[in-house]
Protein backbone atom coordinates (compact mmCIF):
# COMPACT_ATOMS: atom_id res chain seq x y z
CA UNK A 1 81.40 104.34 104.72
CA UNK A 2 80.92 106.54 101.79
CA UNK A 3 80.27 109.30 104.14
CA UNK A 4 83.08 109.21 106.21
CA UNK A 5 85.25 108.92 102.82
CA UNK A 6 83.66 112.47 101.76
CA UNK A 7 84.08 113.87 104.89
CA UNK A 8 87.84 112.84 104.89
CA UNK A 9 88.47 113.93 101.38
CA UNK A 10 86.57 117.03 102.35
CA UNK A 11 88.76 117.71 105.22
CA UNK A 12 92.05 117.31 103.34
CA UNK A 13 91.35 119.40 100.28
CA UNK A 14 89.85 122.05 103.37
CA UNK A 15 93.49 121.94 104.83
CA UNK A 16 95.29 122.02 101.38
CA UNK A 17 93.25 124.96 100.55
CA UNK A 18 94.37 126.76 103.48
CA UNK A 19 98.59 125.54 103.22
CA UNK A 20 98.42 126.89 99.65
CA UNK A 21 96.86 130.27 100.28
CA UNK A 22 98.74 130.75 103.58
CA UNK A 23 102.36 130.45 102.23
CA UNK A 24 103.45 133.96 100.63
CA UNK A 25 105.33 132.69 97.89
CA UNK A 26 107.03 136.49 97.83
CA UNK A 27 109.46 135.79 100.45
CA UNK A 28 110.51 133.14 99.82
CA UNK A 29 111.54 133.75 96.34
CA UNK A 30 114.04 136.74 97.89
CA UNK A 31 114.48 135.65 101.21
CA UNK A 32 113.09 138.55 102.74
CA UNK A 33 110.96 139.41 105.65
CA UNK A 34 108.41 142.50 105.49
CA UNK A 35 110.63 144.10 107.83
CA UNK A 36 113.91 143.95 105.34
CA UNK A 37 111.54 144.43 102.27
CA UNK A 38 110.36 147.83 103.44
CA UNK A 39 113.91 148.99 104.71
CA UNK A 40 114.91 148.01 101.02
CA UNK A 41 112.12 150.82 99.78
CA UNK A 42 112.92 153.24 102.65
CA UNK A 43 116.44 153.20 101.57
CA UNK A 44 115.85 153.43 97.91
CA UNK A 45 113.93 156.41 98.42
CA UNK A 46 116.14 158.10 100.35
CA UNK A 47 119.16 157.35 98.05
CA UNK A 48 118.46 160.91 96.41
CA UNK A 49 118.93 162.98 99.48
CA UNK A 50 121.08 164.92 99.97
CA UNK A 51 119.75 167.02 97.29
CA UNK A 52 122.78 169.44 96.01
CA UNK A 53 120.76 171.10 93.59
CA UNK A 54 116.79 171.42 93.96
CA UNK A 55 116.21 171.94 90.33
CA UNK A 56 117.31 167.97 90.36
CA UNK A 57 114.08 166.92 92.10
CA UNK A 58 111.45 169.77 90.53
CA UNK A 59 112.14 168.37 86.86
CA UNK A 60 111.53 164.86 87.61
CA UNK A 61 108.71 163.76 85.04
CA UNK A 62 105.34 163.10 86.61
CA UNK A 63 102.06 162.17 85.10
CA UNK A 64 101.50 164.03 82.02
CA UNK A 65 98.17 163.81 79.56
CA UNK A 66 97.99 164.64 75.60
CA UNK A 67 97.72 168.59 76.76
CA UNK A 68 101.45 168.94 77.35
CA UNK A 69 104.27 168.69 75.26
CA UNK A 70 107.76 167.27 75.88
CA UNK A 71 109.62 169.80 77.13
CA UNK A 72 106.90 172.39 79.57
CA UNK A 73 107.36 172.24 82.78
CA UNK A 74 104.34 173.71 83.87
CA UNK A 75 102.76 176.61 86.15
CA UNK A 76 103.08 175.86 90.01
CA UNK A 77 100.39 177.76 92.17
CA UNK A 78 101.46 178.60 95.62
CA UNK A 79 99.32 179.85 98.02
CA UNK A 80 99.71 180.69 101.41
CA UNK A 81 97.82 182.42 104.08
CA UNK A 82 97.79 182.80 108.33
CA UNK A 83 94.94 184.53 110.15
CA UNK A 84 95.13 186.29 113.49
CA UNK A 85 92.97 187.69 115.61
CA UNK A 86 93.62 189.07 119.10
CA UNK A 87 91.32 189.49 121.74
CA UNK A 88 88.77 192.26 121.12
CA UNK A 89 89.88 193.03 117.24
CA UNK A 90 89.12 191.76 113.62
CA UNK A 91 90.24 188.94 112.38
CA UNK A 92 92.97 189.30 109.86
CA UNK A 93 94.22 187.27 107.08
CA UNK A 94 97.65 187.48 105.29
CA UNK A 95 98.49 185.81 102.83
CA UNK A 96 100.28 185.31 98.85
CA UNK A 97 98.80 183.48 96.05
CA UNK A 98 101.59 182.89 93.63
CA UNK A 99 101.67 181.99 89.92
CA UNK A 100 105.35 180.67 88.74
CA UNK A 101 105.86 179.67 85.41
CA UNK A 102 108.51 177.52 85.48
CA UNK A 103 109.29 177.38 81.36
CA UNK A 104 109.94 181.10 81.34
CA UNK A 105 111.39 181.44 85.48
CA UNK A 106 108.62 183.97 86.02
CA UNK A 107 106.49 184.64 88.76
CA UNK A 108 103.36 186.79 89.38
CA UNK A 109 100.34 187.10 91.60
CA UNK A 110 99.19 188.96 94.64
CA UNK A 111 100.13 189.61 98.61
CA UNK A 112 96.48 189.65 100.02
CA UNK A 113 95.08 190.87 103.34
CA UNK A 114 91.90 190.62 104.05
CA UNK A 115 89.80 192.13 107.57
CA UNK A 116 86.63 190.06 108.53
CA UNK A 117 84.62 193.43 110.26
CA UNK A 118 81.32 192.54 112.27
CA UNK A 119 78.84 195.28 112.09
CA UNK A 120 76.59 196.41 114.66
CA UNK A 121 73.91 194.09 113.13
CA UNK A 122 75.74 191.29 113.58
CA UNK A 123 76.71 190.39 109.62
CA UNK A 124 80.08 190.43 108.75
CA UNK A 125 81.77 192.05 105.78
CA UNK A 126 85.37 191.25 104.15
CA UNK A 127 87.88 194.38 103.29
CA UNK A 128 90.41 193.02 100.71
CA UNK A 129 93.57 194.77 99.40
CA UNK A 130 95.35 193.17 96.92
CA UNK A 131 99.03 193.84 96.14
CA UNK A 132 100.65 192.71 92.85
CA UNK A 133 104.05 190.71 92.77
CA UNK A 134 105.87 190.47 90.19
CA UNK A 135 109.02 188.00 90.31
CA UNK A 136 109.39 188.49 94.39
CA UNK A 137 109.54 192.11 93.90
């Protein structure tokens, strides 16, 4: 008799257990589904847009450490590169690494193109040229 008592009072804590961890207690506090929850966030989020002036969304504050002060906006580094190579030539590589410093409205850094040449013993060797830029001229 005590046995089957256990096993009963076993069984019904068991299911209690599983109601109380099964009901998400989130929606029903709003009334939301997932489904109306994330449109919510998608719409949020694209509240901002259209964007009439870019500068807008580039000075939002993001994570910042002890290293910079209040007002510095910071150096961006932009790089960009595309290879090519056609059939029976050198691969090529074109490309712009750029610094901007966006306290001062500066930029600087270098239009790169680089050949990959296979010699006849089968190594292959890089030819760089590097051309400064200066503030997109």
């Amino acid at each position: 008799m005590k046995s089957i008592k256990r096993i009963g009072l076993c069984i019904s804590l068991l299911i209690l257990i599983i109601f109380v961890t099964s009901c998400d207690g989130d929606n029903k506090i709003t009334g939301d589904s997932k489904e109306e929850q994330i449109k919510k966030s998608f719409a949020k989020t694209l509240e901002m847009y259209p964007i009439k002036n870019l500068e807008d969304l580039y000075d939002k504050e993001g994570y910042r450490d002890g290293e910079f002060k209040k007002g510095d906006k910071g150096t961006w580094v932009i790089r960009s590169e595309m290879k090519i190579q056609l059939k029976g030539e050198n691969l090529e590589s074109r490309g712009v690494v750029l610094e901007i410093n966006r306290n001062t409205r500066t930029a600087k850094g270098n239009y790169i193109v680089r050949e990959v040449v296979e010699d006849s013993d089968g190594m292959t060797h890089n030819h760089t040229k590097r051309y400064p830029v200066k503030n997109g001229k």
